[in-house]
C-alpha atoms as a PDB file:
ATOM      1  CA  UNK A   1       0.000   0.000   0.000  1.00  0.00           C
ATOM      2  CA  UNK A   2       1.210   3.611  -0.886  1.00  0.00           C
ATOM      3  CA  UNK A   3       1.321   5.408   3.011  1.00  0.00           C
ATOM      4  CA  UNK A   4       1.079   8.860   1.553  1.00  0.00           C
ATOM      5  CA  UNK A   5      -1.106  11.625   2.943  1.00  0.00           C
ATOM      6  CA  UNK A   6      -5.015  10.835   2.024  1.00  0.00           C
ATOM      7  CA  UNK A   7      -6.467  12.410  -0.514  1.00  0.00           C
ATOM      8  CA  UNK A   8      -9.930  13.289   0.705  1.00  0.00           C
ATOM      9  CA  UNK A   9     -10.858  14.001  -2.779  1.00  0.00           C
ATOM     10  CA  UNK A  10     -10.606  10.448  -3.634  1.00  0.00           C
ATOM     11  CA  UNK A  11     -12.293   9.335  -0.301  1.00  0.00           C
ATOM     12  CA  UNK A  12     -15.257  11.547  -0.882  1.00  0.00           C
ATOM     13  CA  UNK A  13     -15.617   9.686  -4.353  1.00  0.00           C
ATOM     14  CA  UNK A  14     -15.427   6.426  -2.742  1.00  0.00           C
ATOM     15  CA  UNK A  15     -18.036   7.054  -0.318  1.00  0.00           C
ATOM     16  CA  UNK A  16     -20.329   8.657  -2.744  1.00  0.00           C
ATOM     17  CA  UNK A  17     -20.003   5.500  -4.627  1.00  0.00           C
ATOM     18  CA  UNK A  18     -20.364   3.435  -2.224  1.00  0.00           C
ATOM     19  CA  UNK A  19     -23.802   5.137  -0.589  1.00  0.00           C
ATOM     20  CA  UNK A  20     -25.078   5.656  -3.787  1.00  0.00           C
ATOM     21  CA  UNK A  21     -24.098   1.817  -5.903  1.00  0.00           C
ATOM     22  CA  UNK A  22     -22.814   3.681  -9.166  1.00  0.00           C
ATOM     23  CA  UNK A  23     -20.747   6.141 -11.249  1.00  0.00           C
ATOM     24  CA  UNK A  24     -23.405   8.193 -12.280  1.00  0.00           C
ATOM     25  CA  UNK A  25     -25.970   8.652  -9.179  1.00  0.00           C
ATOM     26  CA  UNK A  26     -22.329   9.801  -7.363  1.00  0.00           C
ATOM     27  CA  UNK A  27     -21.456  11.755  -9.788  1.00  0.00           C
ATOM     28  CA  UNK A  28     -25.050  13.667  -9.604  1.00  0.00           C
ATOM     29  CA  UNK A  29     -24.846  13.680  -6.144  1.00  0.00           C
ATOM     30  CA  UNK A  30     -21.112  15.049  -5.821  1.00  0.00           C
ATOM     31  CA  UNK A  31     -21.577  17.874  -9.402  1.00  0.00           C
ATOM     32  CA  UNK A  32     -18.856  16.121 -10.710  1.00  0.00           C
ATOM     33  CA  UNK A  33     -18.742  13.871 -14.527  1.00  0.00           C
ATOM     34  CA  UNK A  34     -18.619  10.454 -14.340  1.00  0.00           C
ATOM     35  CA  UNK A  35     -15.443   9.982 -16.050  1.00  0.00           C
ATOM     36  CA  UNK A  36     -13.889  12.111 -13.336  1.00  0.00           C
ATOM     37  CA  UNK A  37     -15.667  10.013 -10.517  1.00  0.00           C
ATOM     38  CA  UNK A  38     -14.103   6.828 -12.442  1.00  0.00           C
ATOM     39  CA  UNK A  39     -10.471   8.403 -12.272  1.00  0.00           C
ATOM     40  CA  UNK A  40     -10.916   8.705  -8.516  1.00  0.00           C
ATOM     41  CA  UNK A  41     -12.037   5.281  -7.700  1.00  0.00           C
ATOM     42  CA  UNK A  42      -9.268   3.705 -10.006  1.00  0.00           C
ATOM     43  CA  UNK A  43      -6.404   6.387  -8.439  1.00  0.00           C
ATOM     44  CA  UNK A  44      -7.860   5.041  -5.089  1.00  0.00           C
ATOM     45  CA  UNK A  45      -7.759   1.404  -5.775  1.00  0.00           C
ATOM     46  CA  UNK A  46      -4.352   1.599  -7.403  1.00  0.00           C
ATOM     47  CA  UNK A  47      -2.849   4.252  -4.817  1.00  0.00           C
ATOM     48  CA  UNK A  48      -4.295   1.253  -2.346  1.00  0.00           C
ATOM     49  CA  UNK A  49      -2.970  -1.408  -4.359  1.00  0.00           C
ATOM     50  CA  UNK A  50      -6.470  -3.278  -3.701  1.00  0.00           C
ATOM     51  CA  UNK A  51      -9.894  -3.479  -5.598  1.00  0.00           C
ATOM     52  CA  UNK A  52     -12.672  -1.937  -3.415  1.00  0.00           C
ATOM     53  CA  UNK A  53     -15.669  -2.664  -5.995  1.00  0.00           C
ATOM     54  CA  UNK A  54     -16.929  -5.351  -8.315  1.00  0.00           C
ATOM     55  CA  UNK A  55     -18.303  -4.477 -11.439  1.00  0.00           C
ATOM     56  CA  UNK A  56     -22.124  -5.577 -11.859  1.00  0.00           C
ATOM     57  CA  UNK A  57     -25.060  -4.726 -14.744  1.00  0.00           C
ATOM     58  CA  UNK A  58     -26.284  -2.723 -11.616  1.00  0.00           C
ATOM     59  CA  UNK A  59     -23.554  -1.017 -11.041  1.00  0.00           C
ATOM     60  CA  UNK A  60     -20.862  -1.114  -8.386  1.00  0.00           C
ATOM     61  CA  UNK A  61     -20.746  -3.371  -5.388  1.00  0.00           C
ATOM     62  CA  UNK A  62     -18.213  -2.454  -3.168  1.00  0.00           C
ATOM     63  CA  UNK A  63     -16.655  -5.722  -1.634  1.00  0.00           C
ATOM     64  CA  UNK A  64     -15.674  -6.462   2.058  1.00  0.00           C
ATOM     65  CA  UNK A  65     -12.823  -4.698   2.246  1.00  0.00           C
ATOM     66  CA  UNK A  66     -14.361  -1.339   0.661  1.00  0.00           C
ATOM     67  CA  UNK A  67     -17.235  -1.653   3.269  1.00  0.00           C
ATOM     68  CA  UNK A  68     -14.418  -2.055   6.222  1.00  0.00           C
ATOM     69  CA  UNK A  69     -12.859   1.457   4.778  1.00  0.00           C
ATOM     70  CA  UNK A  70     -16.360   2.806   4.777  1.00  0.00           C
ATOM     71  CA  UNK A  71     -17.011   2.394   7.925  1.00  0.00           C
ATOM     72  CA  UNK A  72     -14.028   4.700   9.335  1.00  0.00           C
ATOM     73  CA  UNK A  73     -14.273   6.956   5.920  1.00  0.00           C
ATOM     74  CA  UNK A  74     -17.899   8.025   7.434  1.00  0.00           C
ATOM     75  CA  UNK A  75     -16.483   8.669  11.066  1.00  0.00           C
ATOM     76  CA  UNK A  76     -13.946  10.687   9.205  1.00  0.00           C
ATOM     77  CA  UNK A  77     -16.590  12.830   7.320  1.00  0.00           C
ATOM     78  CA  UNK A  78     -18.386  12.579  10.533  1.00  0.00           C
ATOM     79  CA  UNK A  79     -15.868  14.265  12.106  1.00  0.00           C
ATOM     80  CA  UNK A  80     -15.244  17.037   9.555  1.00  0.00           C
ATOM     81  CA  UNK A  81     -18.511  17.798   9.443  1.00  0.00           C
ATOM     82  CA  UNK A  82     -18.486  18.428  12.904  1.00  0.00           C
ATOM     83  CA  UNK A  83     -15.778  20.457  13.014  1.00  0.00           C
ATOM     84  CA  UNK A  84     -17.690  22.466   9.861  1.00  0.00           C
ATOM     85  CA  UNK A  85     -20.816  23.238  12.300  1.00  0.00           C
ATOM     86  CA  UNK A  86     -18.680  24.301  15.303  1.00  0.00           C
ATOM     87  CA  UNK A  87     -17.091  26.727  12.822  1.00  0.00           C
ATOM     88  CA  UNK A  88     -20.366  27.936  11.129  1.00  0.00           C
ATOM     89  CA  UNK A  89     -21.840  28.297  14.547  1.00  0.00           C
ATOM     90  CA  UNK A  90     -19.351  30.925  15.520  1.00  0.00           C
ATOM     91  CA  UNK A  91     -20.706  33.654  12.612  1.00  0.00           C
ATOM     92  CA  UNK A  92     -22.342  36.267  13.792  1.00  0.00           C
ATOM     93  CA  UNK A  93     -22.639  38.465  10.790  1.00  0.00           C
ATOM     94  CA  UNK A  94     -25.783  38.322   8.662  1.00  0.00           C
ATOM     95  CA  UNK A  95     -24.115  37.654   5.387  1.00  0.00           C
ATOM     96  CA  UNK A  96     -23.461  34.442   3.415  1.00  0.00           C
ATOM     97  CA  UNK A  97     -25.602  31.897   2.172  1.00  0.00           C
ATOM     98  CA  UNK A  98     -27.927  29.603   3.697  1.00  0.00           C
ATOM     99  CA  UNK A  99     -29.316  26.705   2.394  1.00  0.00           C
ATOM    100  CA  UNK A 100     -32.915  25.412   2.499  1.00  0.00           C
ATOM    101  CA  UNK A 101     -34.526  22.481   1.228  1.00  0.00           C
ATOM    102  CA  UNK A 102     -38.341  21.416   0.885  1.00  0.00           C
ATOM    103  CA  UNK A 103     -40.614  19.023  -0.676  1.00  0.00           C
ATOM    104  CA  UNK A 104     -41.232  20.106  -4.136  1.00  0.00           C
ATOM    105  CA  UNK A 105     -44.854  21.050  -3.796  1.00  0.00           C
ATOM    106  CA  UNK A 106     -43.792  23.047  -0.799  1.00  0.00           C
ATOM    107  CA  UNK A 107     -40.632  24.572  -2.851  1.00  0.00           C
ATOM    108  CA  UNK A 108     -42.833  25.293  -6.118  1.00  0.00           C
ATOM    109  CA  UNK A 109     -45.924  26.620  -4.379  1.00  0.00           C
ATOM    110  CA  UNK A 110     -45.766  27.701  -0.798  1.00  0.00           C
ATOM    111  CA  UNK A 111     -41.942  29.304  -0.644  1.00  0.00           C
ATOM    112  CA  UNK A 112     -41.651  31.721  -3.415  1.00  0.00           C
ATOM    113  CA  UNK A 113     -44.023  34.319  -2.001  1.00  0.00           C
ATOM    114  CA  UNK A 114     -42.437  33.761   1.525  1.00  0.00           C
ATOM    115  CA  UNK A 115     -38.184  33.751   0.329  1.00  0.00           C
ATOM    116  CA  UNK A 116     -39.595  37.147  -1.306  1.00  0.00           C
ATOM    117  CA  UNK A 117     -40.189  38.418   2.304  1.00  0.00           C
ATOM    118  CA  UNK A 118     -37.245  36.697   3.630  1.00  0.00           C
ATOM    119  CA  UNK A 119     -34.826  38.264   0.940  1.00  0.00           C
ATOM    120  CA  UNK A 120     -36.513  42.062   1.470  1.00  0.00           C
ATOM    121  CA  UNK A 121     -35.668  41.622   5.124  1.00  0.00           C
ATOM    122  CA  UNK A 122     -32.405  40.132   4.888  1.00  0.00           C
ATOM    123  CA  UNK A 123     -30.904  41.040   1.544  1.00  0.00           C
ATOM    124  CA  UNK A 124     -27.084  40.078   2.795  1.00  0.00           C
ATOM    125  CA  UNK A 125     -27.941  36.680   2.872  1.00  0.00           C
ATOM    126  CA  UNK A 126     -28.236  34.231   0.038  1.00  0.00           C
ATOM    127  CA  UNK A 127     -30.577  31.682  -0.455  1.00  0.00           C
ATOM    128  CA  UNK A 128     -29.758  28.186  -1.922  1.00  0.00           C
ATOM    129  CA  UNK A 129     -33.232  26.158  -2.411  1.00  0.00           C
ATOM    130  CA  UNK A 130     -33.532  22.705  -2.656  1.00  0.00           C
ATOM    131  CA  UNK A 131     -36.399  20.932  -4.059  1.00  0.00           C
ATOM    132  CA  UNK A 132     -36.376  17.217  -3.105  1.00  0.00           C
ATOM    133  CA  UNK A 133     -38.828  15.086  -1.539  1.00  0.00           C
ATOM    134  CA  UNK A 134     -36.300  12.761  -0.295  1.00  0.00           C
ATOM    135  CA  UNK A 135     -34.767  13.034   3.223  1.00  0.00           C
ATOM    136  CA  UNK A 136     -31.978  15.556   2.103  1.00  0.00           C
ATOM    137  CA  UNK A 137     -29.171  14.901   5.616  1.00  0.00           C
ATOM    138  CA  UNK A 138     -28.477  17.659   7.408  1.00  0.00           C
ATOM    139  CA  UNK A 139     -25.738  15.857   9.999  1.00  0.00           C
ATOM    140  CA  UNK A 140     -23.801  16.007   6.582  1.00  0.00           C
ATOM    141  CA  UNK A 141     -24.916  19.618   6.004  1.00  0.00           C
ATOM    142  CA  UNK A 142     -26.485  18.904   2.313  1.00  0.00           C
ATOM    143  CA  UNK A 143     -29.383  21.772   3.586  1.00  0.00           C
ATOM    144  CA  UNK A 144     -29.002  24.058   6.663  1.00  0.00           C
ATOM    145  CA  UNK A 145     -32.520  24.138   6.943  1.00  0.00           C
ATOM    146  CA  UNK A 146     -35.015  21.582   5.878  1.00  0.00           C
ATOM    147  CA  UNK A 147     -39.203  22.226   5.700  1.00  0.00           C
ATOM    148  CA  UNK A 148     -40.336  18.707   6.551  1.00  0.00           C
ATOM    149  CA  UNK A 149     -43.246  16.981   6.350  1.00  0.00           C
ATOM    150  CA  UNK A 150     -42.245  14.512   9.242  1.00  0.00           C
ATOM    151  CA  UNK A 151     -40.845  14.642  12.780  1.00  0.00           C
ATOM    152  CA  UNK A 152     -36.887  14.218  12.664  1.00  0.00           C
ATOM    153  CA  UNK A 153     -35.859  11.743  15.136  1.00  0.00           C
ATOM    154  CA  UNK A 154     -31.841  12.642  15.209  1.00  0.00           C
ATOM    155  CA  UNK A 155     -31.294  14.157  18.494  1.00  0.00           C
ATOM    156  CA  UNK A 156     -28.408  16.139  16.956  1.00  0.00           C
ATOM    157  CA  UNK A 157     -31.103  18.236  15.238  1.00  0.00           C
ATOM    158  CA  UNK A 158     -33.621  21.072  16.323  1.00  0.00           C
ATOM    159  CA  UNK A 159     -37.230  20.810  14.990  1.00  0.00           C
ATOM    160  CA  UNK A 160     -40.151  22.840  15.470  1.00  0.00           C
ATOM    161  CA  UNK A 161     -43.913  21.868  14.473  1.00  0.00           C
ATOM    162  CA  UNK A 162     -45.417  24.792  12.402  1.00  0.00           C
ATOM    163  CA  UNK A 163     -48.886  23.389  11.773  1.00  0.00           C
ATOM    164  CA  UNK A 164     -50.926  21.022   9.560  1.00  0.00           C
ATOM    165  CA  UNK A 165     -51.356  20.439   6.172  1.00  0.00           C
ATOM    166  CA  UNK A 166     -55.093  18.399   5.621  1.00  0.00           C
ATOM    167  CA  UNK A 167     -55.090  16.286   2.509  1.00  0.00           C
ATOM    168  CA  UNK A 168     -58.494  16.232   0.496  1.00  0.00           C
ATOM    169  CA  UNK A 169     -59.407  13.942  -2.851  1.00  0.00           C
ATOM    170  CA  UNK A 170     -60.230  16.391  -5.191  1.00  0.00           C
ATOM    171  CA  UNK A 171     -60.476  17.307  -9.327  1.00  0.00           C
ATOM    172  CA  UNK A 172     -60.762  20.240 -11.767  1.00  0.00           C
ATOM    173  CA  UNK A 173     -64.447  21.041 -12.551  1.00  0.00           C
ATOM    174  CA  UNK A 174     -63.362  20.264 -16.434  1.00  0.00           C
ATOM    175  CA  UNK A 175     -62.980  16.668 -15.710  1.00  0.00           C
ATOM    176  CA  UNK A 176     -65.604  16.527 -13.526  1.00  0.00           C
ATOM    177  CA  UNK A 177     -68.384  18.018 -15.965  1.00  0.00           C
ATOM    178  CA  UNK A 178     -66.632  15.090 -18.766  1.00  0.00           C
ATOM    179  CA  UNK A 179     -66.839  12.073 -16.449  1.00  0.00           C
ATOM    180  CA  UNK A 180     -69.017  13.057 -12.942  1.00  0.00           C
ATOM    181  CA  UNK A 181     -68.817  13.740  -9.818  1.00  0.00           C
ATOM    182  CA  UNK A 182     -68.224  10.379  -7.359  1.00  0.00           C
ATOM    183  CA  UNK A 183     -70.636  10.178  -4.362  1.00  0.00           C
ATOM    184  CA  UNK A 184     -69.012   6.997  -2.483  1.00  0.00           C
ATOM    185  CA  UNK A 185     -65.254   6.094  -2.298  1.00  0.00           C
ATOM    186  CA  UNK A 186     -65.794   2.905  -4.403  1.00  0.00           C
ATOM    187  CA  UNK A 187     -66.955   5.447  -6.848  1.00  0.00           C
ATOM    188  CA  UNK A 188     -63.444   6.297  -7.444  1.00  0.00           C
ATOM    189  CA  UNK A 189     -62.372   3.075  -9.179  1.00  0.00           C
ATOM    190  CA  UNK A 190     -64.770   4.078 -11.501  1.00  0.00           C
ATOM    191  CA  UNK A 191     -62.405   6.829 -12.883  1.00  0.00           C
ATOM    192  CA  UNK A 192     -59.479   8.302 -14.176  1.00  0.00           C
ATOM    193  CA  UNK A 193     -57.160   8.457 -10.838  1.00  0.00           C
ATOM    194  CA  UNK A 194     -53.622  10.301 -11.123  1.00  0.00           C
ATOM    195  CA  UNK A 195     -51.210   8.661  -8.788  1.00  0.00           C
ATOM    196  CA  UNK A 196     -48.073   7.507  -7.908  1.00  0.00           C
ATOM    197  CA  UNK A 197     -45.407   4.979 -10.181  1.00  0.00           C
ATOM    198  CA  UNK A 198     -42.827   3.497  -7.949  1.00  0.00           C
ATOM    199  CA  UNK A 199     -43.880   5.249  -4.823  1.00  0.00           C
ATOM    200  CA  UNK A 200     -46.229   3.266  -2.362  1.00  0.00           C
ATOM    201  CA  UNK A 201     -46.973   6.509  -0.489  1.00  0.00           C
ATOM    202  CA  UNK A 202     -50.950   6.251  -1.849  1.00  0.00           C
ATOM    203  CA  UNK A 203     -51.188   3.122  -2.031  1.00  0.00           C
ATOM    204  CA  UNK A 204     -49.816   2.194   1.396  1.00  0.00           C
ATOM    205  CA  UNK A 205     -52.322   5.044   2.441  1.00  0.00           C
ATOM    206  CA  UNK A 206     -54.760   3.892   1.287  1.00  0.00           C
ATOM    207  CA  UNK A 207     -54.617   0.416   2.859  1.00  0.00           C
ATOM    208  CA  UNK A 208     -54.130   1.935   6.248  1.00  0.00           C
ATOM    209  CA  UNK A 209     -57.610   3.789   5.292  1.00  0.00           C
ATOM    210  CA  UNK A 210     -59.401   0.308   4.872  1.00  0.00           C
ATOM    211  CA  UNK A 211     -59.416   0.200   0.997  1.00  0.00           C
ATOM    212  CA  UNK A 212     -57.163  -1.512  -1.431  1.00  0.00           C
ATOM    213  CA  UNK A 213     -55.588   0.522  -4.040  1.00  0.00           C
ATOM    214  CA  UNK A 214     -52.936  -0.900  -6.504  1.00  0.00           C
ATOM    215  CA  UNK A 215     -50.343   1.016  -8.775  1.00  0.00           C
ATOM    216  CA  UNK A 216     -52.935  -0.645 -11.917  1.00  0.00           C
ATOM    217  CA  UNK A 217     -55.844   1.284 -10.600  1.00  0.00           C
ATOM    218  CA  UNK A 218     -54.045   4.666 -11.673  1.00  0.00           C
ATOM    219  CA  UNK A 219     -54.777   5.882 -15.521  1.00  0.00           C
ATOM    220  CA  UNK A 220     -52.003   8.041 -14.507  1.00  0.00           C
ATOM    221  CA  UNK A 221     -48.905   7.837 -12.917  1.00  0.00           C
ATOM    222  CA  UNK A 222     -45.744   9.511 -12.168  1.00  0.00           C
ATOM    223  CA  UNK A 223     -43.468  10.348  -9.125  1.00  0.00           C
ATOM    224  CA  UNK A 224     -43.052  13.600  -9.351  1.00  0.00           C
ATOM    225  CA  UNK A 225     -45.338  15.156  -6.905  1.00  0.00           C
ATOM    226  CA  UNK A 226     -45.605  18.593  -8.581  1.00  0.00           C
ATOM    227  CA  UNK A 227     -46.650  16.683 -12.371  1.00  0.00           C
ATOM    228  CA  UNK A 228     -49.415  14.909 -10.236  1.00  0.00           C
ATOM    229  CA  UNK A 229     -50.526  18.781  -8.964  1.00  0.00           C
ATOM    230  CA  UNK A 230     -50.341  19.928 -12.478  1.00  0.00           C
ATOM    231  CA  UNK A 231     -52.051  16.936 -13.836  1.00  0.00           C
ATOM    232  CA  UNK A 232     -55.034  17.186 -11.761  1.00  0.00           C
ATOM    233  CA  UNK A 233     -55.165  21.062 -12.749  1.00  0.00           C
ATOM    234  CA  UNK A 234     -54.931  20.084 -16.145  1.00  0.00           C
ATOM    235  CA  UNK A 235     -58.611  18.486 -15.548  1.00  0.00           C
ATOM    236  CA  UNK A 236     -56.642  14.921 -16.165  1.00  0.00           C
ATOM    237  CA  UNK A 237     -58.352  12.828 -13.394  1.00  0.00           C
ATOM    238  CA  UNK A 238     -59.069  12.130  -9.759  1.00  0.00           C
ATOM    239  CA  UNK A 239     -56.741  12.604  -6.506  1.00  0.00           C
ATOM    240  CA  UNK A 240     -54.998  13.348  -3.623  1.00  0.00           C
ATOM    241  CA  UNK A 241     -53.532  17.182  -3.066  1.00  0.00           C
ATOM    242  CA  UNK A 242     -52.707  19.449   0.124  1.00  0.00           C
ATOM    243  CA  UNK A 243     -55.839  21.192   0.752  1.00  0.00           C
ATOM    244  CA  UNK A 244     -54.357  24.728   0.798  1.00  0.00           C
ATOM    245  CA  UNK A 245     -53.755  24.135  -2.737  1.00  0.00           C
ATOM    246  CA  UNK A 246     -56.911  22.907  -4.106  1.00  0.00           C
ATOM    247  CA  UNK A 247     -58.423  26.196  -1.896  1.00  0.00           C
ATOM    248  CA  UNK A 248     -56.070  28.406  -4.328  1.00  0.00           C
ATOM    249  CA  UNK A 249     -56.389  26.961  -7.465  1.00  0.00           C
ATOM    250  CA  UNK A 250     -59.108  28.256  -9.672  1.00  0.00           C
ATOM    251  CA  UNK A 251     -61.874  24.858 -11.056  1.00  0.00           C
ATOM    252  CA  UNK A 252     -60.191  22.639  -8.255  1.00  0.00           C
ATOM    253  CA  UNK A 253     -63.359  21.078  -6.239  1.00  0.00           C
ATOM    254  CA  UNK A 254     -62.818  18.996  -3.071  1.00  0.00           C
ATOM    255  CA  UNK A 255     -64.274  15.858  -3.414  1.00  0.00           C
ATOM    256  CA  UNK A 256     -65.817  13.150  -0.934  1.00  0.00           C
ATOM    257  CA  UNK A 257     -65.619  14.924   2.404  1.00  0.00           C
ATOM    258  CA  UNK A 258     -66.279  11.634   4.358  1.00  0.00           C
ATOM    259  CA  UNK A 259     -62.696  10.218   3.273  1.00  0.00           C
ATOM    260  CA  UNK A 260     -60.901  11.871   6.316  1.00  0.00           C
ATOM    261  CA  UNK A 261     -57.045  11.238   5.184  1.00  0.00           C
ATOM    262  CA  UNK A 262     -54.420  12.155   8.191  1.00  0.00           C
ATOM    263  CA  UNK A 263     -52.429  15.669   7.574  1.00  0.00           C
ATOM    264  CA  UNK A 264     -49.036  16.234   6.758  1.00  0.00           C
ATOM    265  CA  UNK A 265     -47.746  17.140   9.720  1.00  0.00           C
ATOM    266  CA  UNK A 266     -45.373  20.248   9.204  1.00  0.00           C
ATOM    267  CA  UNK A 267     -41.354  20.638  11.156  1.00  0.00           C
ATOM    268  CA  UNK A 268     -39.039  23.167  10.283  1.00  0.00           C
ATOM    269  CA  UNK A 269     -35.297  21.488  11.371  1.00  0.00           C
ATOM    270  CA  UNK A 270     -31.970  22.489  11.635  1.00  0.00           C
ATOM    271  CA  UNK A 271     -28.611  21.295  12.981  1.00  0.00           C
ATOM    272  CA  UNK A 272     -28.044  22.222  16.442  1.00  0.00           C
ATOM    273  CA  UNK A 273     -24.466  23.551  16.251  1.00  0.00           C
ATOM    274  CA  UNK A 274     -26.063  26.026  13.172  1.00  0.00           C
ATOM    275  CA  UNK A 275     -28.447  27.292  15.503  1.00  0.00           C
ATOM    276  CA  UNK A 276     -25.887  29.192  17.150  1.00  0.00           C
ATOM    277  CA  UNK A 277     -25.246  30.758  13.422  1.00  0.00           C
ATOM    278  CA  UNK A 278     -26.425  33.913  13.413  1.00  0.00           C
ATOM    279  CA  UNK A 279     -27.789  33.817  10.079  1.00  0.00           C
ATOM    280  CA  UNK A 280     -29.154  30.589  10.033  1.00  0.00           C
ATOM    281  CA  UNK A 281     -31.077  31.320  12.899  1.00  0.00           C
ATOM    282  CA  UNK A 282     -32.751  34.834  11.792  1.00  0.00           C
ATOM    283  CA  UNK A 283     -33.486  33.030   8.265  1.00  0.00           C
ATOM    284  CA  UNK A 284     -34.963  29.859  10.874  1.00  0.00           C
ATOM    285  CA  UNK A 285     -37.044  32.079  13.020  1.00  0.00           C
ATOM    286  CA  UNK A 286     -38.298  33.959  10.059  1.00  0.00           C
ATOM    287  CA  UNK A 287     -39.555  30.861   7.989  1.00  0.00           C
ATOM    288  CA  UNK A 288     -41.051  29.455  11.537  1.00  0.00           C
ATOM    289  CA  UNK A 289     -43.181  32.607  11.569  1.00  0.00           C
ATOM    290  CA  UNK A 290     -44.366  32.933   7.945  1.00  0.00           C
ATOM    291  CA  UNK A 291     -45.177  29.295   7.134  1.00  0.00           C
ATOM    292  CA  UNK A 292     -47.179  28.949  10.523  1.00  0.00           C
ATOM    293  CA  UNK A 293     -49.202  32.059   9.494  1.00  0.00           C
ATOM    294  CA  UNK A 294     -49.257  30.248   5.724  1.00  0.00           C
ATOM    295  CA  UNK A 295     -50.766  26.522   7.387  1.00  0.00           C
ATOM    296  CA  UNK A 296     -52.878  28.809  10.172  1.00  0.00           C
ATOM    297  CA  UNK A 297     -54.698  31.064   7.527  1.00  0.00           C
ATOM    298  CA  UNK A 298     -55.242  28.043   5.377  1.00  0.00           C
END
């Protein structure tokens, strides 16, 4: 093995690769090219003198000995990052950039019109937003603040509940004057439902409601959360939207009041060692405010 120095470069690549099973979802994930992601792992492997990853049709599997680096490669980036948020938590001016992220219906249709009030009131700070209804991690600091539709469980984080989002069946009156209006929730198998491809979110739902509903059942599907919105504006087909939305949106009609579906509950969460960032917390305090007013008035 060459004993020089690490080159953290490299190691970032190989954990990338290594959460993430290929070239190109670490590549997206790091902004780098995939041929350049390549170099690093075969620099790595030949700086180590070792393989760390068999080539599959699905990708890369890293073998035992990659997943025995891995292991102290995360405490490492563990540790860096820690060392990031004790440093962040020292500033005190109200400059820089902070970084949010959000589901993408909350990023495309509830957070425009409230960053506009942010940005008048603090115009020294810049805003990064991050649409993304996955989990983005802020131990790693991918976001400094996230708008979640779940309670975070890491006790390294701060969270605050900001309210309640109801969910309501609903459809454009276009589509609704084409096909009728359903009366009874069985009624909705006999139409045009927009739902989910991959995702089990509805489906899963809807089991816990006491119906069966199966990925076949939707004319439509995608898993892009906004399309579905857009979709069912488009006068499309039947379903499932956040109720301050369908109130907004001119032809959208509520449909089937007595199919109560549990709220998205709504947390605004942080890092704990950011909270002591100036900036991050003025930017955090501010969103608490205006997105409990948002969920309160809706």
């Amino acid at each position: 093995m060459n004993r020089q120095s690490p080159d953290w470069t490299l190691w970032r690549s190989f954990a990338a690769v290594v959460t993430n099973g290929s070239l190109s979802a670490a590549a997206r994930q790091l902004n780098l090219s995939q041929p350049t992601l390549g170099r690093h792992i075969e620099t790595l492997e030949n700086n180590l003198n070792t393989p760390l990853f068999t080539r599959t049709l699905k990708g890369l599997e890293p073998n035992a000995a990659a997943m025995r680096m891995f292991e102290q490669v995360q405490k490492a980036q563990n540790a860096l990052t820690e060392a990031s948020l004790l440093a962040e938590g020292t500033t005190t001016k109200l400059e820089g950039t902070v970084r949010i992220t959000a589901s993408t219906i909350t990023s495309h249709y509830i957070l425009p019109n409230l960053l506009k009030t942010v940005r008048e009131k603090y115009p020294a700070i810049e805003l990064e937003l991050v649409p993304s209804d996955s989990a983005e991690n802020l131990l790693m600091r991918e976001s400094d603040i996230a708008v979640r539709m779940f309670r975070p469980t890491q006790l390294e984080l701060i969270a605050r509940k900001l309210g309640e989002s109801p969910i309501t069946c609903c459809a454009h009156t276009s589509y609704l004057e084409q096909h009728g209006t359903p009366k009874e929730i069985s009624d909705l198998f006999e139409h045009d439902l927009v739902g989910f491809d991959r995702s089990d979110l509805l489906t899963a739902g809807a089991k816990n409601l006491g119906f069966n509903l199966a990925r076949k059942d939707f004319a439509l599907r995608t898993d892009s959360q906004t399309a579905i919105w857009e979709l069912l504006r488009a006068g499309l087909g039947i379903g499932f939207a956040q109720q301050e939305l369908v109130s907004a949106a001119p032809g959208m009609v509520p449909l089937l009041p007595q199919l109560v579906i549990p709220p998205l509950h709504i947390w605004l969460t942080t890092h704990k060692e950011l909270f002591t960032s100036r900036k991050i917390r003025v930017i955090y305090d501010l969103l608490a405010d205006l997105l409990s007013n948002y969920f309160a008035d809706k």
